[in-house]
N, C-alpha and C. Protein backbone atom coordinates (compact mmCIF):
# COMPACT_ATOMS: atom_id res chain seq x y z
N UNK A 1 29.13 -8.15 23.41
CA UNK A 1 29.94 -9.29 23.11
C UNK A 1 29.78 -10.38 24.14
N UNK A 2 30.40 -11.59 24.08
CA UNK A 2 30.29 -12.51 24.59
C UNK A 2 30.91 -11.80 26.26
N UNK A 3 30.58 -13.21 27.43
CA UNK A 3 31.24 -12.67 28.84
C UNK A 3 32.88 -13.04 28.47
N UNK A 4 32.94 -11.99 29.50
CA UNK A 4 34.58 -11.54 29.32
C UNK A 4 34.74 -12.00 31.12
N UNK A 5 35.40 -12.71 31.26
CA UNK A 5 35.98 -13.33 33.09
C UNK A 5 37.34 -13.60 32.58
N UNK A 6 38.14 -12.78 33.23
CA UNK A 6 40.18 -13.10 33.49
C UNK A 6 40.08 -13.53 34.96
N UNK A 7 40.98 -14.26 34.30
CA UNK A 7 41.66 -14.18 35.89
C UNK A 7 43.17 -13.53 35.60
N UNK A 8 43.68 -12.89 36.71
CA UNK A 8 45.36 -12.37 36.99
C UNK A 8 46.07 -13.04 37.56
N UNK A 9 46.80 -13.40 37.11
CA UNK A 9 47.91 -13.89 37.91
C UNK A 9 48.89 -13.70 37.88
N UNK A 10 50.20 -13.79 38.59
CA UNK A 10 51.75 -12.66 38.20
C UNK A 10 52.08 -13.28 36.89
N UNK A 11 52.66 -12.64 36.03
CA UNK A 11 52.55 -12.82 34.84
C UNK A 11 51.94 -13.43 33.80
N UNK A 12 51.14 -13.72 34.12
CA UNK A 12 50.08 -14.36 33.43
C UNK A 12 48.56 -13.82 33.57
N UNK A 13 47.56 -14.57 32.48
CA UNK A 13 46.21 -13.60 31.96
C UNK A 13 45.65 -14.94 31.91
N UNK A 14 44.51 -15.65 32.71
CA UNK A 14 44.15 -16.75 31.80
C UNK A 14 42.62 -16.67 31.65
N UNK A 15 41.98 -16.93 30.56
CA UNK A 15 40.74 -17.10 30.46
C UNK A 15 39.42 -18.41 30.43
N UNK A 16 39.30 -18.18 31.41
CA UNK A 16 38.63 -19.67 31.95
C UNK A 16 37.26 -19.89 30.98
N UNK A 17 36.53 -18.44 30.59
CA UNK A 17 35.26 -18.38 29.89
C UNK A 17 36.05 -19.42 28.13
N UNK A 18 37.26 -19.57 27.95
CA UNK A 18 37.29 -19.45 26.32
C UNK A 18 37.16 -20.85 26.27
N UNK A 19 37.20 -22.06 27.05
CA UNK A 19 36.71 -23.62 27.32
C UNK A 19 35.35 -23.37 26.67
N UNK A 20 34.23 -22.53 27.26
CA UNK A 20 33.15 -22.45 27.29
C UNK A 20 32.88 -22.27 25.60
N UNK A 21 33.59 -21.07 25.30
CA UNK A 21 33.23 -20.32 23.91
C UNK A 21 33.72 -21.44 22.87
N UNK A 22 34.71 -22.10 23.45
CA UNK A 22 35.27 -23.09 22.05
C UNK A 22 34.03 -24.09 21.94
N UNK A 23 33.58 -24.57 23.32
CA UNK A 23 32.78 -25.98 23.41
C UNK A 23 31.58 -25.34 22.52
N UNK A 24 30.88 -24.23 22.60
CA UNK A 24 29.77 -23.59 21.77
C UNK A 24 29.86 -24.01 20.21
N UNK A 25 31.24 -22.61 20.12
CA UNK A 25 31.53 -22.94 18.71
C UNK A 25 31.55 -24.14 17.97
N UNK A 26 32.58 -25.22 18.34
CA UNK A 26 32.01 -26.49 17.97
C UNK A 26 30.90 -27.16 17.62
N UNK A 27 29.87 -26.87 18.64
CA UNK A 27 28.94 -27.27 18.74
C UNK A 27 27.66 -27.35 17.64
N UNK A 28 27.87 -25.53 17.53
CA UNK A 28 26.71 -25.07 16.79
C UNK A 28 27.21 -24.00 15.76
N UNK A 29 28.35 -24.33 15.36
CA UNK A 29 29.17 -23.40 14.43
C UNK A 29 29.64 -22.57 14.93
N UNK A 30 29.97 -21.59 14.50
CA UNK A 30 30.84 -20.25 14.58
C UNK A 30 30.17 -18.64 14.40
N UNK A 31 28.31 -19.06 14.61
CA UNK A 31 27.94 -18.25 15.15
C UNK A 31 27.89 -17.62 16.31
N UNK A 32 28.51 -16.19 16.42
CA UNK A 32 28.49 -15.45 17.55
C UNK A 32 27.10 -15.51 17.90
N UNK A 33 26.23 -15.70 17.62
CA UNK A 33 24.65 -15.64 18.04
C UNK A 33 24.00 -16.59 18.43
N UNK A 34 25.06 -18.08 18.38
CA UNK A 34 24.47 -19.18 18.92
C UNK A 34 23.85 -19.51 20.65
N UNK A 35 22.87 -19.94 20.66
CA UNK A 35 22.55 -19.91 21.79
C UNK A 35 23.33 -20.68 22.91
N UNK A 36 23.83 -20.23 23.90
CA UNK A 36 24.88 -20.90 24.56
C UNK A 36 26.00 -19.85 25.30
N UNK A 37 25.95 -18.60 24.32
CA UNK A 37 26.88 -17.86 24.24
C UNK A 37 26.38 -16.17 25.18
N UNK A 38 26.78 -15.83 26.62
CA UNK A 38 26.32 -15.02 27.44
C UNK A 38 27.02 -13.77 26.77
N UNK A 39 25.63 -12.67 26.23
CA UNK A 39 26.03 -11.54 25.39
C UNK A 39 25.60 -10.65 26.63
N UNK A 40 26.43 -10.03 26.81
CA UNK A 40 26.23 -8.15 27.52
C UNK A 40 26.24 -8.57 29.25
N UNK A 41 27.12 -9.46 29.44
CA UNK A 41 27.59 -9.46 30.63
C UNK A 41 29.21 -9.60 30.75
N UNK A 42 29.50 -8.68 31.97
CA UNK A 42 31.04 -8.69 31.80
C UNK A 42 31.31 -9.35 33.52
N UNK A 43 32.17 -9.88 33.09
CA UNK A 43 32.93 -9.97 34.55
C UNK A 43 34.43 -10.17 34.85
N UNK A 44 35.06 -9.77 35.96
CA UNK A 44 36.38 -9.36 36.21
C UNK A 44 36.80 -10.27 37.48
N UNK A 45 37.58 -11.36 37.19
CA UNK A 45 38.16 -11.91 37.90
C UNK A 45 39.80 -11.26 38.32
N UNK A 46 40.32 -11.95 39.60
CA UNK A 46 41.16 -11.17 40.08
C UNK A 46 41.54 -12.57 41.16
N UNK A 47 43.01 -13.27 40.44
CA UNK A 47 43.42 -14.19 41.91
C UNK A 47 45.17 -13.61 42.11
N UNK A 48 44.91 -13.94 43.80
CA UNK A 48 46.34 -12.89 44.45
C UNK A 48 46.55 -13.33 45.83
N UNK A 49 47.52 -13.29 46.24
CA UNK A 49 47.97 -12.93 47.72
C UNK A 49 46.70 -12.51 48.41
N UNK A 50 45.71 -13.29 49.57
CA UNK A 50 44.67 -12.81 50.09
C UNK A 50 43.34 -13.41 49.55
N UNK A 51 42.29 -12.44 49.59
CA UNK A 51 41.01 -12.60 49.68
C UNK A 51 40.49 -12.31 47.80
N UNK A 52 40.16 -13.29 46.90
CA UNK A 52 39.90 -13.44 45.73
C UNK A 52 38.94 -11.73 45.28
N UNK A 53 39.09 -11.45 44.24
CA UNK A 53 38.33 -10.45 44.03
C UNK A 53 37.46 -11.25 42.71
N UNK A 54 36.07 -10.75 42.62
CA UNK A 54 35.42 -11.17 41.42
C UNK A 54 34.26 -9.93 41.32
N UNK A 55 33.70 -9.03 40.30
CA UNK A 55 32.98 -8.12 40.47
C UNK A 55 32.26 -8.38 38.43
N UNK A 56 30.96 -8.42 38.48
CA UNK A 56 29.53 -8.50 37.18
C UNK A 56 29.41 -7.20 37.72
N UNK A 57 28.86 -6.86 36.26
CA UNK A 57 28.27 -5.88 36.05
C UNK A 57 28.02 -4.82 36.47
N UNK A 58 26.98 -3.81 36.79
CA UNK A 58 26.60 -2.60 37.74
C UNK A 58 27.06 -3.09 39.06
N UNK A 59 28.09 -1.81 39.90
CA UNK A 59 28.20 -1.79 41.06
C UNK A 59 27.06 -0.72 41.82
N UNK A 60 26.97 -0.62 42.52
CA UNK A 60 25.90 0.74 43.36
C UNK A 60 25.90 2.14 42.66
N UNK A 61 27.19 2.22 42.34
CA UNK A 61 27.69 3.77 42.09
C UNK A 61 27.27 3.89 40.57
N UNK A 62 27.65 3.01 39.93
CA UNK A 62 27.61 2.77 38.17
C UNK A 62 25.63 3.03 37.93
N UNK A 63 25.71 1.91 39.10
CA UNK A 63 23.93 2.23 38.64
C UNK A 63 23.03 3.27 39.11
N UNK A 64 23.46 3.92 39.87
CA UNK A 64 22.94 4.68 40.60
C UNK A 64 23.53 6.28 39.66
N UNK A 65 24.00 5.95 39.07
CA UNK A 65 24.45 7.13 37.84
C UNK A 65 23.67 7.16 36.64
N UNK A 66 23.26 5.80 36.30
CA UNK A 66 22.17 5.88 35.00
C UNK A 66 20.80 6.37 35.91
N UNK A 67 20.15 6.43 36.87
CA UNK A 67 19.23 7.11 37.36
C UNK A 67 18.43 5.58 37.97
N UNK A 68 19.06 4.54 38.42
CA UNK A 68 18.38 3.60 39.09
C UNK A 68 18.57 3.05 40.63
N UNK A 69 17.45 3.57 41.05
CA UNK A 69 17.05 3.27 42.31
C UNK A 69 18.00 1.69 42.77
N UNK A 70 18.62 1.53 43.58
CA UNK A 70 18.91 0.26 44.28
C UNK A 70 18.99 0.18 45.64
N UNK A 71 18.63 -0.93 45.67
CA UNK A 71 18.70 -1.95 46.69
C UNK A 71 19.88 -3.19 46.59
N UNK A 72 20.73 -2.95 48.25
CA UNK A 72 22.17 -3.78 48.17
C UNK A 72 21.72 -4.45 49.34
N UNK A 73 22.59 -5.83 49.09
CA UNK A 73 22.32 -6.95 50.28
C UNK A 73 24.25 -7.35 50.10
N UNK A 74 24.52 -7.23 51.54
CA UNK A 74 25.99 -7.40 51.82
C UNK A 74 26.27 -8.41 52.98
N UNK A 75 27.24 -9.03 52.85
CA UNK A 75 27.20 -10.61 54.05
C UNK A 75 28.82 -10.47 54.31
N UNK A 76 29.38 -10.14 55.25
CA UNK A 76 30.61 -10.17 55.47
C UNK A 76 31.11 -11.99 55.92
N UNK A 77 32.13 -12.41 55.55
CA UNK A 77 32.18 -13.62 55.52
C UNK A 77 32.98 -14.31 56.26
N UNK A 78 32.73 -13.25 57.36
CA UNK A 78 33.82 -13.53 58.84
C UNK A 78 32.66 -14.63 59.44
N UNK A 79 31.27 -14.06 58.97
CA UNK A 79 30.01 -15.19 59.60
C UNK A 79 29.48 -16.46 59.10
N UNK A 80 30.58 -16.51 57.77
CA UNK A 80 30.25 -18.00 57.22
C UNK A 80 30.66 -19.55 57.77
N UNK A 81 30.34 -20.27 58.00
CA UNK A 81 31.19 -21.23 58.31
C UNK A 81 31.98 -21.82 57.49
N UNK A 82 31.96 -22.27 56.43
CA UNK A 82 32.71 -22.65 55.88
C UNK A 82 34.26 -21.51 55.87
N UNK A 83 34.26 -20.36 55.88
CA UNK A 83 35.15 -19.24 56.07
C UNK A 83 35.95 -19.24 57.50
N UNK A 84 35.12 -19.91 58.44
CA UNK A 84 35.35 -20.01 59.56
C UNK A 84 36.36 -21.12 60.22
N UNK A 85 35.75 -22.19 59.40
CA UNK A 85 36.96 -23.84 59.19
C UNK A 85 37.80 -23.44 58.46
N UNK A 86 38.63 -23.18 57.17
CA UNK A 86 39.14 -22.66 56.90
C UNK A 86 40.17 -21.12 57.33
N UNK A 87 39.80 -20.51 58.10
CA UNK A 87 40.49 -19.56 58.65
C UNK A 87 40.96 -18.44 57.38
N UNK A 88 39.65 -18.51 56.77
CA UNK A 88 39.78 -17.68 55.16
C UNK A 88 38.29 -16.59 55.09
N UNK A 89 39.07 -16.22 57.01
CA UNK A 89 36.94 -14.96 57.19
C UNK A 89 37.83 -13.77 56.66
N UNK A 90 37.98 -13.27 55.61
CA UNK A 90 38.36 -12.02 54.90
C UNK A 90 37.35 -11.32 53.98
N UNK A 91 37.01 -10.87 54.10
CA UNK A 91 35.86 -10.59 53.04
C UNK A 91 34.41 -10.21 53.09
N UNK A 92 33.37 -10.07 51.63
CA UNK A 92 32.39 -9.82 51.68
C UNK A 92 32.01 -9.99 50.34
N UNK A 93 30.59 -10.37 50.04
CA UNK A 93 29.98 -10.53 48.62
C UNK A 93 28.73 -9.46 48.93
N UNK A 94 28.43 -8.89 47.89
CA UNK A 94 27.58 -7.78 47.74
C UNK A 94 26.54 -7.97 46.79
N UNK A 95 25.42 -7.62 46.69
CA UNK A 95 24.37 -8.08 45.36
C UNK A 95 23.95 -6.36 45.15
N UNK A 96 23.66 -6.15 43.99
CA UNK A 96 22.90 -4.79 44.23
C UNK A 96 21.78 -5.10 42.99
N UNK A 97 20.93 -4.32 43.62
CA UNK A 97 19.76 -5.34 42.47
C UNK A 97 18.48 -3.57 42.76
N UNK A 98 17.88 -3.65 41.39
CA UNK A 98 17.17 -2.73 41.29
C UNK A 98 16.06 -2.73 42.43
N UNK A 99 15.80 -1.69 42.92
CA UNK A 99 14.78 -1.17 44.01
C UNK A 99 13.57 -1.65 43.85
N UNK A 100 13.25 -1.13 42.09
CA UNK A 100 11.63 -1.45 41.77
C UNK A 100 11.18 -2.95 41.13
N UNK A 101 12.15 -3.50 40.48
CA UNK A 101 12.11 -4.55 40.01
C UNK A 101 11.96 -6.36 40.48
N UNK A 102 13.32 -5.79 41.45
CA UNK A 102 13.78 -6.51 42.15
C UNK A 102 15.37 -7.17 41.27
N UNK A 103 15.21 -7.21 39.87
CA UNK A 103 16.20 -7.46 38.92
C UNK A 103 17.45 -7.41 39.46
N UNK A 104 18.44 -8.34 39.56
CA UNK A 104 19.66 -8.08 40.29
C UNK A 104 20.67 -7.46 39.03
N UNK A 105 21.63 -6.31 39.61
CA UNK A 105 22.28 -5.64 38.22
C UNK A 105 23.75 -5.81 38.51
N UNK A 106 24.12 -6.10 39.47
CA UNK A 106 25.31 -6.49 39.93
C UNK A 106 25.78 -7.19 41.01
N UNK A 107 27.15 -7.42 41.22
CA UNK A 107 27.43 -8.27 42.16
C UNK A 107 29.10 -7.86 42.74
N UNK A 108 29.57 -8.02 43.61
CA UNK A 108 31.06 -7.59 44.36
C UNK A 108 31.11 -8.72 44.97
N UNK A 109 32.33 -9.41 44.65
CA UNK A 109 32.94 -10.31 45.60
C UNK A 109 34.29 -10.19 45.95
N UNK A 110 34.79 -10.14 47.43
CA UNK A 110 36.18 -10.09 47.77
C UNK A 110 36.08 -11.03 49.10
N UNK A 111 36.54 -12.52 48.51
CA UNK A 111 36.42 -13.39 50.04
C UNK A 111 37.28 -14.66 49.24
N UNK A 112 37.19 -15.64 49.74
CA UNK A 112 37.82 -16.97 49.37
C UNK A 112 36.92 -17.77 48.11
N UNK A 113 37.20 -17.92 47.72
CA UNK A 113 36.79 -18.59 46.10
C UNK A 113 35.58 -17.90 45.38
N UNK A 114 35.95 -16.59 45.52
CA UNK A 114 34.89 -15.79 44.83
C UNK A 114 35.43 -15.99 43.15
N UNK A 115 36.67 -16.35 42.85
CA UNK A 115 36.27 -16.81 41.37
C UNK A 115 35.91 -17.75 40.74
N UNK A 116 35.13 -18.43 42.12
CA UNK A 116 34.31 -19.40 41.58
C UNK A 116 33.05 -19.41 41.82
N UNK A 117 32.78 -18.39 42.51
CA UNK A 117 31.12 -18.03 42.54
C UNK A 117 30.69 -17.37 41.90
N UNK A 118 31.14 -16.50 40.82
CA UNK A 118 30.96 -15.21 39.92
C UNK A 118 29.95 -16.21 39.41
N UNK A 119 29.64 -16.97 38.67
CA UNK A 119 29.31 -17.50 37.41
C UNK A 119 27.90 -17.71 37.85
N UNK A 120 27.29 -17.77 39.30
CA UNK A 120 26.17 -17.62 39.49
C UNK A 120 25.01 -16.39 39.44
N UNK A 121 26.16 -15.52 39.69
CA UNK A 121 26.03 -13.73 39.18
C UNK A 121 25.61 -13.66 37.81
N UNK A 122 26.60 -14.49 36.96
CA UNK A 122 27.13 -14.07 35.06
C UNK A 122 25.13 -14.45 35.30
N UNK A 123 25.05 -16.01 35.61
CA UNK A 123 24.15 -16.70 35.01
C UNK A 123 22.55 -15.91 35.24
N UNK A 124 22.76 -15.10 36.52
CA UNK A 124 21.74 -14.51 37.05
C UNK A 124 21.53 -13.21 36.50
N UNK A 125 22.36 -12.31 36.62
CA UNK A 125 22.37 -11.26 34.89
C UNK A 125 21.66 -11.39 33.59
N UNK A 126 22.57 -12.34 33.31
CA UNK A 126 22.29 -12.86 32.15
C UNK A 126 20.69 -13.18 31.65
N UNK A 127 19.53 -13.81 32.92
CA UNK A 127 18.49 -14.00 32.52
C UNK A 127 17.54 -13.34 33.39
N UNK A 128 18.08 -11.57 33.66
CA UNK A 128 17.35 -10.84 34.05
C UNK A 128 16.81 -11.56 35.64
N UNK A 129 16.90 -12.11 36.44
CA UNK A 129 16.95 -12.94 37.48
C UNK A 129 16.56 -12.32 38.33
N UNK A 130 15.61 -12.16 39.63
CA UNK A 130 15.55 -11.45 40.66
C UNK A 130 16.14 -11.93 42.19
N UNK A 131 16.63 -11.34 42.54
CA UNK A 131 16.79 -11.44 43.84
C UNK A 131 15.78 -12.61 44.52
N UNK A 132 14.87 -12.68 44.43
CA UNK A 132 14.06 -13.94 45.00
C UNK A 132 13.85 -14.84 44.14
N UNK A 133 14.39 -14.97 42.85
CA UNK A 133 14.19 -16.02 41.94
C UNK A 133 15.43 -17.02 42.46
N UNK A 134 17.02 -16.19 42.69
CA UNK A 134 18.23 -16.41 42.76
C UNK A 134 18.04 -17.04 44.28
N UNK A 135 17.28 -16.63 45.12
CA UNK A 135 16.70 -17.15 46.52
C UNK A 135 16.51 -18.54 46.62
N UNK A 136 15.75 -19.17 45.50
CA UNK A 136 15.57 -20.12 45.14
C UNK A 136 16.60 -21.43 45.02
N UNK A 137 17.93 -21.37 44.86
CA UNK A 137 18.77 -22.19 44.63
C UNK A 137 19.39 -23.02 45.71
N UNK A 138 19.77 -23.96 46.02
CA UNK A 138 20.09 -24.47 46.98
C UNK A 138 21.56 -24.26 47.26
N UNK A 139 22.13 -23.99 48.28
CA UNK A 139 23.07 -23.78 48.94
C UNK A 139 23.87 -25.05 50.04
N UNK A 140 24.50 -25.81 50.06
CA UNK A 140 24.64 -26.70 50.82
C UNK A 140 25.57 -25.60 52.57
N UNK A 141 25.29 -26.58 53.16
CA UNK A 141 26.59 -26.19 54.41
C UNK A 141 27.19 -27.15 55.24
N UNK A 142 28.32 -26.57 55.17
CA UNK A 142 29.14 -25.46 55.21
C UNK A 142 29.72 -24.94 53.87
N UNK A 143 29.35 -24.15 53.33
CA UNK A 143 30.20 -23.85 52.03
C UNK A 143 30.37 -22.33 51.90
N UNK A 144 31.27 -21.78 51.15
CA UNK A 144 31.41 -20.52 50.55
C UNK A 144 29.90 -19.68 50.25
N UNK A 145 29.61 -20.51 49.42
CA UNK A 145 28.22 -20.10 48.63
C UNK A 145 27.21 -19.96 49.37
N UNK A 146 27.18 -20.31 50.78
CA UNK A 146 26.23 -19.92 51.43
C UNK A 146 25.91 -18.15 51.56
N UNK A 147 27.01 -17.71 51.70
CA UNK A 147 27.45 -16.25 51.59
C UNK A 147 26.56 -15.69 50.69
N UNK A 148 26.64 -16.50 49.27
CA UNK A 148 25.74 -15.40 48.23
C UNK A 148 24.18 -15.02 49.00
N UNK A 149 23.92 -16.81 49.61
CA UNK A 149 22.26 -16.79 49.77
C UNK A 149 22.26 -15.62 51.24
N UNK A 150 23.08 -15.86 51.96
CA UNK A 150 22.79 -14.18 52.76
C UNK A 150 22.79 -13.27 52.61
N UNK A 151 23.64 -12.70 51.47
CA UNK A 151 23.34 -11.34 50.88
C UNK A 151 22.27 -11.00 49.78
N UNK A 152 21.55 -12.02 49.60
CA UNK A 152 20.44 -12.11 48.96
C UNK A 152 19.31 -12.17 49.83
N UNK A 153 19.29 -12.43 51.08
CA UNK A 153 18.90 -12.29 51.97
C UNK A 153 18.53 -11.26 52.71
N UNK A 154 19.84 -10.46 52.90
CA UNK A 154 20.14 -8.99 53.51
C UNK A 154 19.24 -8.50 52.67
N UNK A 155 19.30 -7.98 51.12
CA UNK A 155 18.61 -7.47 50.44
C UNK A 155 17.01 -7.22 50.38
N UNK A 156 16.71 -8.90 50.52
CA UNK A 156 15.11 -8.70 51.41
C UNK A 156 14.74 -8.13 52.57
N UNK A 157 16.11 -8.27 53.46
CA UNK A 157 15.57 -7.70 54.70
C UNK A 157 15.71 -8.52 55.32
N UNK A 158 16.53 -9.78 55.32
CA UNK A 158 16.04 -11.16 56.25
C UNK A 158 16.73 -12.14 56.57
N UNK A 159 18.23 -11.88 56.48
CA UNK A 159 19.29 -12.71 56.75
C UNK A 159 19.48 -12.90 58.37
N UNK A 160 19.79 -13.87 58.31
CA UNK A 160 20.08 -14.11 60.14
C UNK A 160 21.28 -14.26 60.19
N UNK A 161 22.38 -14.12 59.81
CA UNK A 161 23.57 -14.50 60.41
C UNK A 161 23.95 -12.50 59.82
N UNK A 162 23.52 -11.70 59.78
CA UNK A 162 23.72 -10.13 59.44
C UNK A 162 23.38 -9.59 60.43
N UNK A 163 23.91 -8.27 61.15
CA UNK A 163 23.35 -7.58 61.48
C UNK A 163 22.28 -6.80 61.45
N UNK A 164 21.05 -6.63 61.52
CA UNK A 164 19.89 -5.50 60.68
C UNK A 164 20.14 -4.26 60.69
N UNK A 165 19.84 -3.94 59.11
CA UNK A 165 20.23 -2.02 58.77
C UNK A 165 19.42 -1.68 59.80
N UNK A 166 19.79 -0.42 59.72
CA UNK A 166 19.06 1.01 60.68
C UNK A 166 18.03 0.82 59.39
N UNK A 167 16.86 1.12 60.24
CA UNK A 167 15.47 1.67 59.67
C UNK A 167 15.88 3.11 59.36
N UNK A 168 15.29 3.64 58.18
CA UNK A 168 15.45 5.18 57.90
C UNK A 168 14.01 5.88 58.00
């Protein structure tokens, strides 16, 4: 089915994707099949007290259960600047992206306006995207979003504001 993104909020459910789905429909009828419309990606927004939650698709564990090798790139966002002016360093965005492919299959975000970075995840899912394709995008700074491009980074092996894994 089409992407599914909530957000929570105390008593309330709101869906930010259904702007998107109406503007389609309009557009090009009331085919579910119209092009425009992101099929077989899910994502789970989450706004609250604290550090935003936003989490696409395969996490490590999910994928690593269908029998696929991964590779995770993680950026804690105590090292961002923009996180840093703000006084909003809580957090971390995560990529996990197939080993052999490079194909990114999921994404974890828990930091400051991660429900507004999901959609670079949805979009990167969505067209089978690799980790160094997604490399590609420009990032301004100081911003949030710099975060994604370091954990896309980590993943290669090559972020500078990360600590480096232990060699195994």
């Amino acid at each position: 089915g089409m992407t599914h993104s909530s957000v929570s909020l105390p008593g309330k459910r709101i869906f930010p994707v259904a702007a998107l789905a109406r503007r389609v429909v309009a557009q090009r009828g009331a085919r579910a099949d119209a092009p425009g419309f992101v099929r077989g990606v899910d994502a789970h927004c989450e706004e609250h007290q604290g550090p935003q939650r936003a989490v696409v698709r395969n996490g490590e564990d999910a994928a690593k259960e269908q029998g696929i090798k991964v590779k995770t790139g993680k950026f804690i966002m105590s090292a961002n600047g923009k996180s840093l002016i703000t006084k909003e360093e809580r957090g971390f965005i995560k990529i996990v992206a197939d080993e052999e492919t490079d194909v990114i299959l999921g994404a974890q975000m828990m930091c400051a306006r991660a429900t507004d970075m999901i959609g670079e995840f949805v979009t990167a899912i969505a067209n089978k995207m690799t980790v160094a394709q997604l490399l590609k995008g420009m990032r301004a700074h100081p911003t949030y979003n710099e975060g994604i491009g370091e954990a896309l980074e980590e993943a290669e092996g090559g972020a500078i504001h990360v600590v480096p894994k232990k060699k195994k």
